[in-house]
Protein backbone atom coordinates (compact mmCIF):
# COMPACT_ATOMS: atom_id res chain seq x y z
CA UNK A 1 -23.25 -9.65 29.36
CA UNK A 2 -21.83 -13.55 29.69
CA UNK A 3 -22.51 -15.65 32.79
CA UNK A 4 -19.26 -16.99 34.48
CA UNK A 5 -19.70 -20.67 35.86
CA UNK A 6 -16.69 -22.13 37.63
CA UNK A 7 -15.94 -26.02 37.06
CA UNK A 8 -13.33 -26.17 38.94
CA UNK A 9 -10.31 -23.46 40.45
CA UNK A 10 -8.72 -23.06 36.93
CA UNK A 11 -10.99 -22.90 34.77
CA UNK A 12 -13.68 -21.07 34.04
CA UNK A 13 -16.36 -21.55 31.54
CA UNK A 14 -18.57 -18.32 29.53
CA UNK A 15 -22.13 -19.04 28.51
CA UNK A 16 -23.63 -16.39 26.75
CA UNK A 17 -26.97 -15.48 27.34
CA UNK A 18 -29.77 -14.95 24.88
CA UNK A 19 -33.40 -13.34 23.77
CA UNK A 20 -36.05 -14.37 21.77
CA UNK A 21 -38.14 -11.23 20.27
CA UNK A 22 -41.46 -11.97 19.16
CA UNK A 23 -43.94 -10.26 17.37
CA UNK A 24 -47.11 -12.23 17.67
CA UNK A 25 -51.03 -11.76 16.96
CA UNK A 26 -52.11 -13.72 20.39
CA UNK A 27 -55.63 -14.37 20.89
CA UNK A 28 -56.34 -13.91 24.70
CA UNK A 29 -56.89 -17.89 25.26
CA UNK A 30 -53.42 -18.72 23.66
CA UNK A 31 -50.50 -18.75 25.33
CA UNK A 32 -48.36 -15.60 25.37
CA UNK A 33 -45.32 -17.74 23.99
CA UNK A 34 -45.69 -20.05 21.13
CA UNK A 35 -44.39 -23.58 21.18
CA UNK A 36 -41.00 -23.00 19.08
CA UNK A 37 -39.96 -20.60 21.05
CA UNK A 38 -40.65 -22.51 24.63
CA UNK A 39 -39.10 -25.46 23.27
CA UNK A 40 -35.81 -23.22 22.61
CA UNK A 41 -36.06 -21.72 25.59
CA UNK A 42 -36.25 -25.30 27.93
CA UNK A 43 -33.41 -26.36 25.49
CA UNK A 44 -31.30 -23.55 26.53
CA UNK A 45 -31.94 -23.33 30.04
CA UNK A 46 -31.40 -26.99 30.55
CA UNK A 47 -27.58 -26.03 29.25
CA UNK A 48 -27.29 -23.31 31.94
CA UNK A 49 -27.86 -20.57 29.35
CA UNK A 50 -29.53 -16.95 29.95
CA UNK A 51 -32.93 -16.80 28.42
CA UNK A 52 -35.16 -14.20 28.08
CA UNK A 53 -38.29 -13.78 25.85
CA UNK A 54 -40.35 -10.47 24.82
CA UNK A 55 -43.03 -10.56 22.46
CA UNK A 56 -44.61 -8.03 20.99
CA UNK A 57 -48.34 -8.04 20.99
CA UNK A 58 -50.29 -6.91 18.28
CA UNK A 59 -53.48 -8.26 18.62
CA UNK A 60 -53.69 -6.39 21.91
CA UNK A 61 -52.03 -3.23 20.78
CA UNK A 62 -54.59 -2.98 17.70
CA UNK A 63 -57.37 -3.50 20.53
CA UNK A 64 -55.78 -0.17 22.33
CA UNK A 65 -54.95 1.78 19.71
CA UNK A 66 -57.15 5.35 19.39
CA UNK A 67 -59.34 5.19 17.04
CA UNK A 68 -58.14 6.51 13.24
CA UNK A 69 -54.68 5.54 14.89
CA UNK A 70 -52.23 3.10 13.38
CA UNK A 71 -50.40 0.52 15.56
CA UNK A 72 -47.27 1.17 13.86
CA UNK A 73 -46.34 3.92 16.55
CA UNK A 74 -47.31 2.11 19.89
CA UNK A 75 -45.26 -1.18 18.98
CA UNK A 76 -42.08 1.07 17.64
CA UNK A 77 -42.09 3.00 20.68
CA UNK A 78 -42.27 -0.24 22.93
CA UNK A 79 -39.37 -1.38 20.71
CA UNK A 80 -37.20 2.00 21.74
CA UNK A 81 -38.26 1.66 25.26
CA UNK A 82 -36.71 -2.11 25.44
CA UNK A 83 -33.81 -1.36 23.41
CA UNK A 84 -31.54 -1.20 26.27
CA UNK A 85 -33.02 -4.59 27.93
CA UNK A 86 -32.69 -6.17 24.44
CA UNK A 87 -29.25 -4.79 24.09
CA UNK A 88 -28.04 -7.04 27.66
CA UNK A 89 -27.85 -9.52 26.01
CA UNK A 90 -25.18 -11.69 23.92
CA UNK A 91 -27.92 -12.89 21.44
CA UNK A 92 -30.92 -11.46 19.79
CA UNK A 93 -33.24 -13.81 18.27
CA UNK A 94 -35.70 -12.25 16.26
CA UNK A 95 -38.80 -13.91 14.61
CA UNK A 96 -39.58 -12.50 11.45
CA UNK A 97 -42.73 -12.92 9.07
CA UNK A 98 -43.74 -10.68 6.01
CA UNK A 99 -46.47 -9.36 8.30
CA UNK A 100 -43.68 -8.16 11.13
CA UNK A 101 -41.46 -7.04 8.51
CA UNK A 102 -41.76 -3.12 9.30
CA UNK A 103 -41.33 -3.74 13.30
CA UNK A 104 -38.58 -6.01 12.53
CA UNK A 105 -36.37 -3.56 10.22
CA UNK A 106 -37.40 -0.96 12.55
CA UNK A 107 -35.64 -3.05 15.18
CA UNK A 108 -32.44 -3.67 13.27
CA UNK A 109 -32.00 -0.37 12.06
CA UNK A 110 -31.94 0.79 16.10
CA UNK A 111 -29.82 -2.14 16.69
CA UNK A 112 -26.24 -0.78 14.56
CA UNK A 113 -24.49 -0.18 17.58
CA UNK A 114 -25.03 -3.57 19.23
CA UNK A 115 -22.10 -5.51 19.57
CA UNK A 116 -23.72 -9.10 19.86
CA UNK A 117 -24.68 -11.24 17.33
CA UNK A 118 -28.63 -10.71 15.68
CA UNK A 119 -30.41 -13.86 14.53
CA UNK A 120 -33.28 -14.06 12.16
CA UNK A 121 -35.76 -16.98 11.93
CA UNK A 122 -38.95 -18.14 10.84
CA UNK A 123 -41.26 -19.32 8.25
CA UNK A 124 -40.96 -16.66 5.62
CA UNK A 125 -37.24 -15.35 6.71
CA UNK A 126 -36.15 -16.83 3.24
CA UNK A 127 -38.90 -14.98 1.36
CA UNK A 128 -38.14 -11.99 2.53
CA UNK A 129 -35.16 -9.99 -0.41
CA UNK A 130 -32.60 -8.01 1.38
């Protein structure tokens, strides 16, 4: 899903739009998106770009979690429900750490159909075989 901006009456320029998918441990004083990805996200915007941003909460989702329950569950279900959101876009940015690892594979694996482009970044994305 591209955004059409005309410059002028013959031509037409595509900018593709974009989402960054967190999966943070936010302490409730912090801000619910961390610097990197704000800074992307002005970046982008200044160049007329689509931008979204979801993250994925798990502090907050171990806080509301049943008791004897794991989070694993809650967050993959979240991840199904927002497939379709995630999937309007041309981009998927994905942060990945060896902590988010399960959520993130879960993610990709639900994402073979998608015809955009995924992107994987962060600290540890190198560390991480396969």
């Amino acid at each position: 899903m591209a955004i059409f901006f005309r410059r002028n009456s013959d031509q037409v320029r595509e900018y593709p739009s974009i989402i960054f998918i967190s999966i943070d441990i936010r302490k409730d004083d912090y801000p619910a998106m961390n610097y990197s990805i704000a800074s992307l996200i002005a970046s982008l915007k200044n160049k007329k770009i689509k931008v979204g941003h979801y993250s994925f909460d798990l502090q907050h989702a171990l806080q509301e979690k049943e008791y004897n329950q794991s989070i694993t569950k809650p967050v993959t279900d979240k991840i199904l429900n927002n497939l379709d959101y995630f999937k309007g876009f041309d981009y998927i940015a994905l942060g990945l750490t060896s902590w988010t690892i399960e959520y993130c594979d879960f993610l990709l694996k639900n994402l073979k159909d998608y015809p955009g482009k995924v992107i994987l970044g962060g600290y540890e994305v190198t560390a991480i075989p396969n």
